[in-house]
N, C-alpha and C. Protein backbone atom coordinates (compact mmCIF):
# COMPACT_ATOMS: atom_id res chain seq x y z
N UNK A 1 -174.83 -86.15 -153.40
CA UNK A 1 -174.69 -85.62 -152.06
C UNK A 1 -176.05 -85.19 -151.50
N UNK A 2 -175.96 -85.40 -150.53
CA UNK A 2 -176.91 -84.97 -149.19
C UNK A 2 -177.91 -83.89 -149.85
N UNK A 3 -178.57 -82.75 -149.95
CA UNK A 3 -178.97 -81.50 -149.69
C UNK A 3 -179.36 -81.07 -148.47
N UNK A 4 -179.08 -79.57 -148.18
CA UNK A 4 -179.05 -79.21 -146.66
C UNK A 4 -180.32 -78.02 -146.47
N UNK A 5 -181.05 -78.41 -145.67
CA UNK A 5 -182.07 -78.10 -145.30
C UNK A 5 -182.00 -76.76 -144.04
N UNK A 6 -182.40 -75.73 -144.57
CA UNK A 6 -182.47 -74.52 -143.51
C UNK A 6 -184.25 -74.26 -143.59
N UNK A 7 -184.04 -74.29 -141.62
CA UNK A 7 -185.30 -73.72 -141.56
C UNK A 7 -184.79 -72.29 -140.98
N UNK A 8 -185.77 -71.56 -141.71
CA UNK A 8 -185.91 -70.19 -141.33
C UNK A 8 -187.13 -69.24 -141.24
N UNK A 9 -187.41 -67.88 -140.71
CA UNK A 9 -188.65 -67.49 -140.54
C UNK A 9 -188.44 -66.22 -141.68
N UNK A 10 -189.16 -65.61 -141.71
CA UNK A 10 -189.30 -64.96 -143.01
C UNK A 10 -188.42 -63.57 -142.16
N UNK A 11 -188.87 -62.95 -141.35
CA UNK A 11 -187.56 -61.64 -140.92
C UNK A 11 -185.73 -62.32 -140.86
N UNK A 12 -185.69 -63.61 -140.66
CA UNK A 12 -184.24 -64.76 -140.82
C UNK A 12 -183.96 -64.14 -142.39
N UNK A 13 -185.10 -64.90 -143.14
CA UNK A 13 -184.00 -64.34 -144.47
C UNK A 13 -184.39 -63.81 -145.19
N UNK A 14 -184.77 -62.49 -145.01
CA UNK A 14 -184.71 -60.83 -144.95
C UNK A 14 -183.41 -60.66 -144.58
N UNK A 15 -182.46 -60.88 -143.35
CA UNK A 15 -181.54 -60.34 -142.71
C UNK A 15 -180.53 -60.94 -143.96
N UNK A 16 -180.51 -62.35 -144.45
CA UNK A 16 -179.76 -62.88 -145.20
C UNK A 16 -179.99 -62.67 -146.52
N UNK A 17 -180.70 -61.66 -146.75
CA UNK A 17 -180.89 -61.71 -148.14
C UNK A 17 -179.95 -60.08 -148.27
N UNK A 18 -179.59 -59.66 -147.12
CA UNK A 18 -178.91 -58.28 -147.28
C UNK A 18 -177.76 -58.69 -147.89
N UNK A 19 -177.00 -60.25 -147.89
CA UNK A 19 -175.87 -60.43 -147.90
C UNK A 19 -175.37 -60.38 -149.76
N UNK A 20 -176.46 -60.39 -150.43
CA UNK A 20 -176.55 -60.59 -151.31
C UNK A 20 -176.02 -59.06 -152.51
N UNK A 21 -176.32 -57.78 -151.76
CA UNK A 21 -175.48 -56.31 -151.99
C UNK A 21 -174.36 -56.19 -151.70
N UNK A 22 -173.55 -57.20 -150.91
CA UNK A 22 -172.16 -56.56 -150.73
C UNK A 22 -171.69 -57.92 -151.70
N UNK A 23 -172.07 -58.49 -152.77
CA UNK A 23 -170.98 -59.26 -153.88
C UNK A 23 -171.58 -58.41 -154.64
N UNK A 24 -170.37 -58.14 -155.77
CA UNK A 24 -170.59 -57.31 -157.00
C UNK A 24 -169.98 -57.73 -157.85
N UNK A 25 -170.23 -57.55 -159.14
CA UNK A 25 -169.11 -57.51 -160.67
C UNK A 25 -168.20 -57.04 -160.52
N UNK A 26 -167.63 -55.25 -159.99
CA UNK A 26 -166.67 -54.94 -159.80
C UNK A 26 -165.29 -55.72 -159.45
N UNK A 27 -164.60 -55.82 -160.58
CA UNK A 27 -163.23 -55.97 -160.22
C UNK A 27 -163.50 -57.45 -160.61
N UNK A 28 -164.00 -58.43 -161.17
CA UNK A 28 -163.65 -59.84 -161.71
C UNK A 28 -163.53 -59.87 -162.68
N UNK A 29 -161.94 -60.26 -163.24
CA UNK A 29 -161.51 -60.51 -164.08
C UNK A 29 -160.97 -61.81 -164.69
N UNK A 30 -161.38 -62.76 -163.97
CA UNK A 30 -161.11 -64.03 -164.31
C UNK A 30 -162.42 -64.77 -164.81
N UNK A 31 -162.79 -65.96 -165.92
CA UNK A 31 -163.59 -66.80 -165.92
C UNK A 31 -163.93 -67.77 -164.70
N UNK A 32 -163.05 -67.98 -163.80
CA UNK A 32 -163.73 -68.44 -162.27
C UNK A 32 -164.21 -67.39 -161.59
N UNK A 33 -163.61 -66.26 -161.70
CA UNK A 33 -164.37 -65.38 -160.59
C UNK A 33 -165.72 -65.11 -161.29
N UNK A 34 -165.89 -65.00 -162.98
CA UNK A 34 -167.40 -64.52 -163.22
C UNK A 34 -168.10 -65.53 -163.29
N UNK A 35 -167.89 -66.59 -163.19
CA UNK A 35 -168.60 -67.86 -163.11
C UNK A 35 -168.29 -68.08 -161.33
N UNK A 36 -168.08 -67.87 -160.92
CA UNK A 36 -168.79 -67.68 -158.99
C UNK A 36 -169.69 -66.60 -158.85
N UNK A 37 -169.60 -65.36 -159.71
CA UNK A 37 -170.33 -64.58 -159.24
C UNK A 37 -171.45 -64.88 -159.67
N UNK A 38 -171.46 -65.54 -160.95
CA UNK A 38 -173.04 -66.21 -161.84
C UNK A 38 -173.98 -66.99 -160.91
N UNK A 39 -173.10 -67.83 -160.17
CA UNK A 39 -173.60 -69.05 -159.41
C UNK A 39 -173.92 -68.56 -158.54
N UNK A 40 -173.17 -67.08 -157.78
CA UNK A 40 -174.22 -66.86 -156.46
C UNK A 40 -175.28 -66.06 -156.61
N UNK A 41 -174.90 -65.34 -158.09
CA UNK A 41 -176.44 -64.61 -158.26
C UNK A 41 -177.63 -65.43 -158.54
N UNK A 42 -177.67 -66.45 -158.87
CA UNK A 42 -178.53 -67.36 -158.89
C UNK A 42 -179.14 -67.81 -157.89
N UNK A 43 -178.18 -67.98 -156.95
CA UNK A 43 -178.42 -68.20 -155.39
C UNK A 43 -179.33 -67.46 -154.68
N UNK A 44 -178.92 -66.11 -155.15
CA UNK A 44 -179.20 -65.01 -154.91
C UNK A 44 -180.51 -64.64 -155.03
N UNK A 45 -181.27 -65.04 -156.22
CA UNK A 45 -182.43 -64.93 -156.89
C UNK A 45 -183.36 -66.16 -156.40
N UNK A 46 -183.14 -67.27 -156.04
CA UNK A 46 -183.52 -68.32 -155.14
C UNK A 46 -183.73 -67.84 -153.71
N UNK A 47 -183.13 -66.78 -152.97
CA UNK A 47 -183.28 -66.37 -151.84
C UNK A 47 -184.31 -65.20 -151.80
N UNK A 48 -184.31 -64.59 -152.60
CA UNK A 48 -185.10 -63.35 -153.07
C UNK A 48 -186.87 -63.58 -153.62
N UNK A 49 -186.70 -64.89 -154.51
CA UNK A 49 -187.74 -65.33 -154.70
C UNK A 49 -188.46 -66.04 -153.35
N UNK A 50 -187.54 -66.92 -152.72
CA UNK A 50 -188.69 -67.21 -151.47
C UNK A 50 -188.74 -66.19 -150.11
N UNK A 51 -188.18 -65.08 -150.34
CA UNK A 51 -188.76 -64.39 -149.26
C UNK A 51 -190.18 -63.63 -149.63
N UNK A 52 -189.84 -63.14 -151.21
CA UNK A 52 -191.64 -62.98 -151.51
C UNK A 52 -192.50 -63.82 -151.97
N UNK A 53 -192.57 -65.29 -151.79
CA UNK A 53 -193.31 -66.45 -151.36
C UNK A 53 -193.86 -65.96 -149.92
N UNK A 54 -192.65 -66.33 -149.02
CA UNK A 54 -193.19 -66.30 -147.50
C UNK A 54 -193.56 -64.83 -146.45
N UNK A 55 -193.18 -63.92 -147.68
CA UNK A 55 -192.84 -62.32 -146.75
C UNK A 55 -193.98 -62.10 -146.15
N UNK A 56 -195.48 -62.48 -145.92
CA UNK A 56 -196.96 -62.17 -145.04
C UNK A 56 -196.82 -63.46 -144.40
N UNK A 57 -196.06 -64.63 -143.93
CA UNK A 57 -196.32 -65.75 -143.58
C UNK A 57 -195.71 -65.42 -142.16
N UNK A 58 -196.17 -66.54 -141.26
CA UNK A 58 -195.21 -66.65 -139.75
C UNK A 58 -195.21 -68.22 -139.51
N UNK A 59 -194.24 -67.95 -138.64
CA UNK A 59 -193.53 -69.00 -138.27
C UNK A 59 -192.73 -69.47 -139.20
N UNK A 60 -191.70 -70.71 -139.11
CA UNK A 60 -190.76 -71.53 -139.80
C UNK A 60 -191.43 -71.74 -141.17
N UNK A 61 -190.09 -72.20 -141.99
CA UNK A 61 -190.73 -72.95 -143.43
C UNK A 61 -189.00 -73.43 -143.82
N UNK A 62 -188.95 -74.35 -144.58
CA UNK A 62 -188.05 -74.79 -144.88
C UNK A 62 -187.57 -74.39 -145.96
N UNK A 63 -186.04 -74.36 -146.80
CA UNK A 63 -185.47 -74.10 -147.92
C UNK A 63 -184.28 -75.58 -148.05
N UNK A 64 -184.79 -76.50 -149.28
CA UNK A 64 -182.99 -77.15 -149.18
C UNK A 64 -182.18 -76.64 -149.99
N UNK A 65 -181.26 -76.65 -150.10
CA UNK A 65 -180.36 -76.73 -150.94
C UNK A 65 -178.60 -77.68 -151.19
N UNK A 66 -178.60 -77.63 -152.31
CA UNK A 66 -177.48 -78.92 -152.56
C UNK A 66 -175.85 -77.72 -151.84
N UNK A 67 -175.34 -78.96 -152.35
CA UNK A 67 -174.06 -78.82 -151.25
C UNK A 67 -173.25 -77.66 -151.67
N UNK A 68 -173.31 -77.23 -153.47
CA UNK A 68 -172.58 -75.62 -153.72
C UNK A 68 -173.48 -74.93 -153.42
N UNK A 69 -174.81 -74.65 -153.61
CA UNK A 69 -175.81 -73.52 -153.27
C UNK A 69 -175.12 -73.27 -151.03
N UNK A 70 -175.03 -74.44 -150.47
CA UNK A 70 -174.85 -74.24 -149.40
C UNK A 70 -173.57 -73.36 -148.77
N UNK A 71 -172.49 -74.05 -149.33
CA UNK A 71 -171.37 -73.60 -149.98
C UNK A 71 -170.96 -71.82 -150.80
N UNK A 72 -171.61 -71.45 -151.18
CA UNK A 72 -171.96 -70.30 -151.59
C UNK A 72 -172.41 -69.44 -150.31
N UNK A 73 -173.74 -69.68 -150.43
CA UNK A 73 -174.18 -68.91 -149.29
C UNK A 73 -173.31 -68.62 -148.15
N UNK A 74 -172.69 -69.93 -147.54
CA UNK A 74 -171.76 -69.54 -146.80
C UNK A 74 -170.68 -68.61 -147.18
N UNK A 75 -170.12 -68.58 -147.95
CA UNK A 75 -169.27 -67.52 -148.33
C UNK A 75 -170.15 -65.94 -148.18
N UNK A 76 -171.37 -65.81 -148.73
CA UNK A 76 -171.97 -64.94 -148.47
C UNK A 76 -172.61 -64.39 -147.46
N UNK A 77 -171.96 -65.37 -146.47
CA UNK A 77 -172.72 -64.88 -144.70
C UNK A 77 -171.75 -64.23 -143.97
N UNK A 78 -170.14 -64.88 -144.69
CA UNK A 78 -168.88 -64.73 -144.08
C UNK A 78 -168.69 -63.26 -144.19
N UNK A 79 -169.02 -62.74 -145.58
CA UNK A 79 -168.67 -61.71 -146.30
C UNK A 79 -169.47 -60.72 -145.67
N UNK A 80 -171.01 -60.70 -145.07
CA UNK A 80 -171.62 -60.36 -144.44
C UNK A 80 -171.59 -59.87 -142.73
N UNK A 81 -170.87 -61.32 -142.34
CA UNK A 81 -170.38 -60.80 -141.03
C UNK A 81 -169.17 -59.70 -140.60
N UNK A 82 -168.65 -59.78 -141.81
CA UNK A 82 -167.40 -58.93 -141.60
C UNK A 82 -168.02 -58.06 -142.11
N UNK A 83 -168.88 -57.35 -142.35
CA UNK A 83 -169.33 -55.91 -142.80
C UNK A 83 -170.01 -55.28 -141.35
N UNK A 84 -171.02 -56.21 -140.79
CA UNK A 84 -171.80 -55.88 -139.29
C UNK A 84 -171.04 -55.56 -138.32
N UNK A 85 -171.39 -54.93 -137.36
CA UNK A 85 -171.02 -54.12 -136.35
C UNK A 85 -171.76 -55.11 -135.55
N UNK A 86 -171.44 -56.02 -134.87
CA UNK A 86 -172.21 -56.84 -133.66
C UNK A 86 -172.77 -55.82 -132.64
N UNK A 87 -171.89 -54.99 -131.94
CA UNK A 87 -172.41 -54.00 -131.41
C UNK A 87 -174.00 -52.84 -131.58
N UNK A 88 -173.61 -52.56 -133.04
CA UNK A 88 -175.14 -51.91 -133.34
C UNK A 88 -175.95 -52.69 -133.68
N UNK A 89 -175.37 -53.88 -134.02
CA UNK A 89 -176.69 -54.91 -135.09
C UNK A 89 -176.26 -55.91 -134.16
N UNK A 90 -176.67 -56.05 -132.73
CA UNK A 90 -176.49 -57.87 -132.22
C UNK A 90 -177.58 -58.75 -132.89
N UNK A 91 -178.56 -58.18 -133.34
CA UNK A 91 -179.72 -59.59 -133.49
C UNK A 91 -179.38 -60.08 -135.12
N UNK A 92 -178.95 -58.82 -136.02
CA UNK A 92 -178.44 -59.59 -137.11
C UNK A 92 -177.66 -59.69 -137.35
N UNK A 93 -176.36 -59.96 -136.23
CA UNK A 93 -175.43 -60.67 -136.13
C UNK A 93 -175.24 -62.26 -135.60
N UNK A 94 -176.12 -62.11 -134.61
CA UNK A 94 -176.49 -63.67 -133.94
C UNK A 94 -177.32 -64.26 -135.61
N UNK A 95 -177.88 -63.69 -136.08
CA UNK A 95 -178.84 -64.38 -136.74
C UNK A 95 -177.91 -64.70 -137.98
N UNK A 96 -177.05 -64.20 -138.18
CA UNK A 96 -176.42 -64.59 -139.37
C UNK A 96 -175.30 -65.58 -139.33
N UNK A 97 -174.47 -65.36 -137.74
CA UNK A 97 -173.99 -66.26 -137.15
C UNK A 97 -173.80 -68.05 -137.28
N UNK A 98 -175.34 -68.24 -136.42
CA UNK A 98 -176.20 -68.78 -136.27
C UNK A 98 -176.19 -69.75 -137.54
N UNK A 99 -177.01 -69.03 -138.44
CA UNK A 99 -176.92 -69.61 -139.97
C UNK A 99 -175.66 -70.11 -140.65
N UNK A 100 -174.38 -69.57 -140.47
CA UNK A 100 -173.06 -69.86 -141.23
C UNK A 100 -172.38 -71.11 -140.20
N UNK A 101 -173.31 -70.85 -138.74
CA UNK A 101 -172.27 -71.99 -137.94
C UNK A 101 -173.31 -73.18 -138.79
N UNK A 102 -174.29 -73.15 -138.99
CA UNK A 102 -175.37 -75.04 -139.04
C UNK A 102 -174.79 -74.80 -140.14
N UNK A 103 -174.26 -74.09 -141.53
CA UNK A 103 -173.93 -74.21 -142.92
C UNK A 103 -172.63 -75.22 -142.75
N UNK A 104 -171.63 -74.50 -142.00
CA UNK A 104 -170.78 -75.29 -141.80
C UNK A 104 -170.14 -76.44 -141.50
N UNK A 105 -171.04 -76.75 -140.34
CA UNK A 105 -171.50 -78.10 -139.38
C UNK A 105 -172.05 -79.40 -140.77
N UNK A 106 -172.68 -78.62 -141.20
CA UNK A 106 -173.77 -79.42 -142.54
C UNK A 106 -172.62 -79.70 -143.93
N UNK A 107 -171.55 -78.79 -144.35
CA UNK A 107 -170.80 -79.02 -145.06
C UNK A 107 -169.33 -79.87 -144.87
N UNK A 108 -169.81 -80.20 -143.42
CA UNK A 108 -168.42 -81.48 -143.48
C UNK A 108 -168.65 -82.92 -143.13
């Protein structure tokens, strides 16, 4: 399959790397649920590592990733949006938005 290519600027995923505190261990008790949570902490650590690559950089830079890393994340933007207050946070709401609509678009 394909891999899906996000461009983003380094304050972009900063905002998306918040999404990464609201999944936890708590409460998985199944071998699929701790093997999803494995796979997005990994994800997780892939997102974390290139923001301190790019965190003094400006402008765009690219990230790909294959079709579960994409897949994932999306789940982790979803999980994200439903925590934000669009109201107090519009810009990292558009911005996270934004990101889960091209994830989506890209996963079908």
């Amino acid at each position: 399959m394909e891999r899906i290519k996000l461009k983003l600027k380094t304050e972009q995923l900063k905002i998306v790397n918040n999404a990464w505190s609201l999944i936890t261990k708590n409460g998985l008790t199944t071998p699929e649920q701790k093997l999803l949570y494995d796979l997005t902490d990994k994800l997780a650590k892939k997102f974390k590592k290139k923001f301190i690559e790019k965190e003094f950089t400006d402008g765009y830079f690219s990230m790909k990733l294959e079709y579960n890393e994409a897949y994932f994340l999306n789940k982790a933007l979803e999980i994200q949006l439903s925590e934000i207050n669009p109201i107090e946070f519009p810009y990292e709401y558009n911005v996270i938005f934004r990101i889960a609509n091209y994830i989506t678009q890209k996963l079908q």
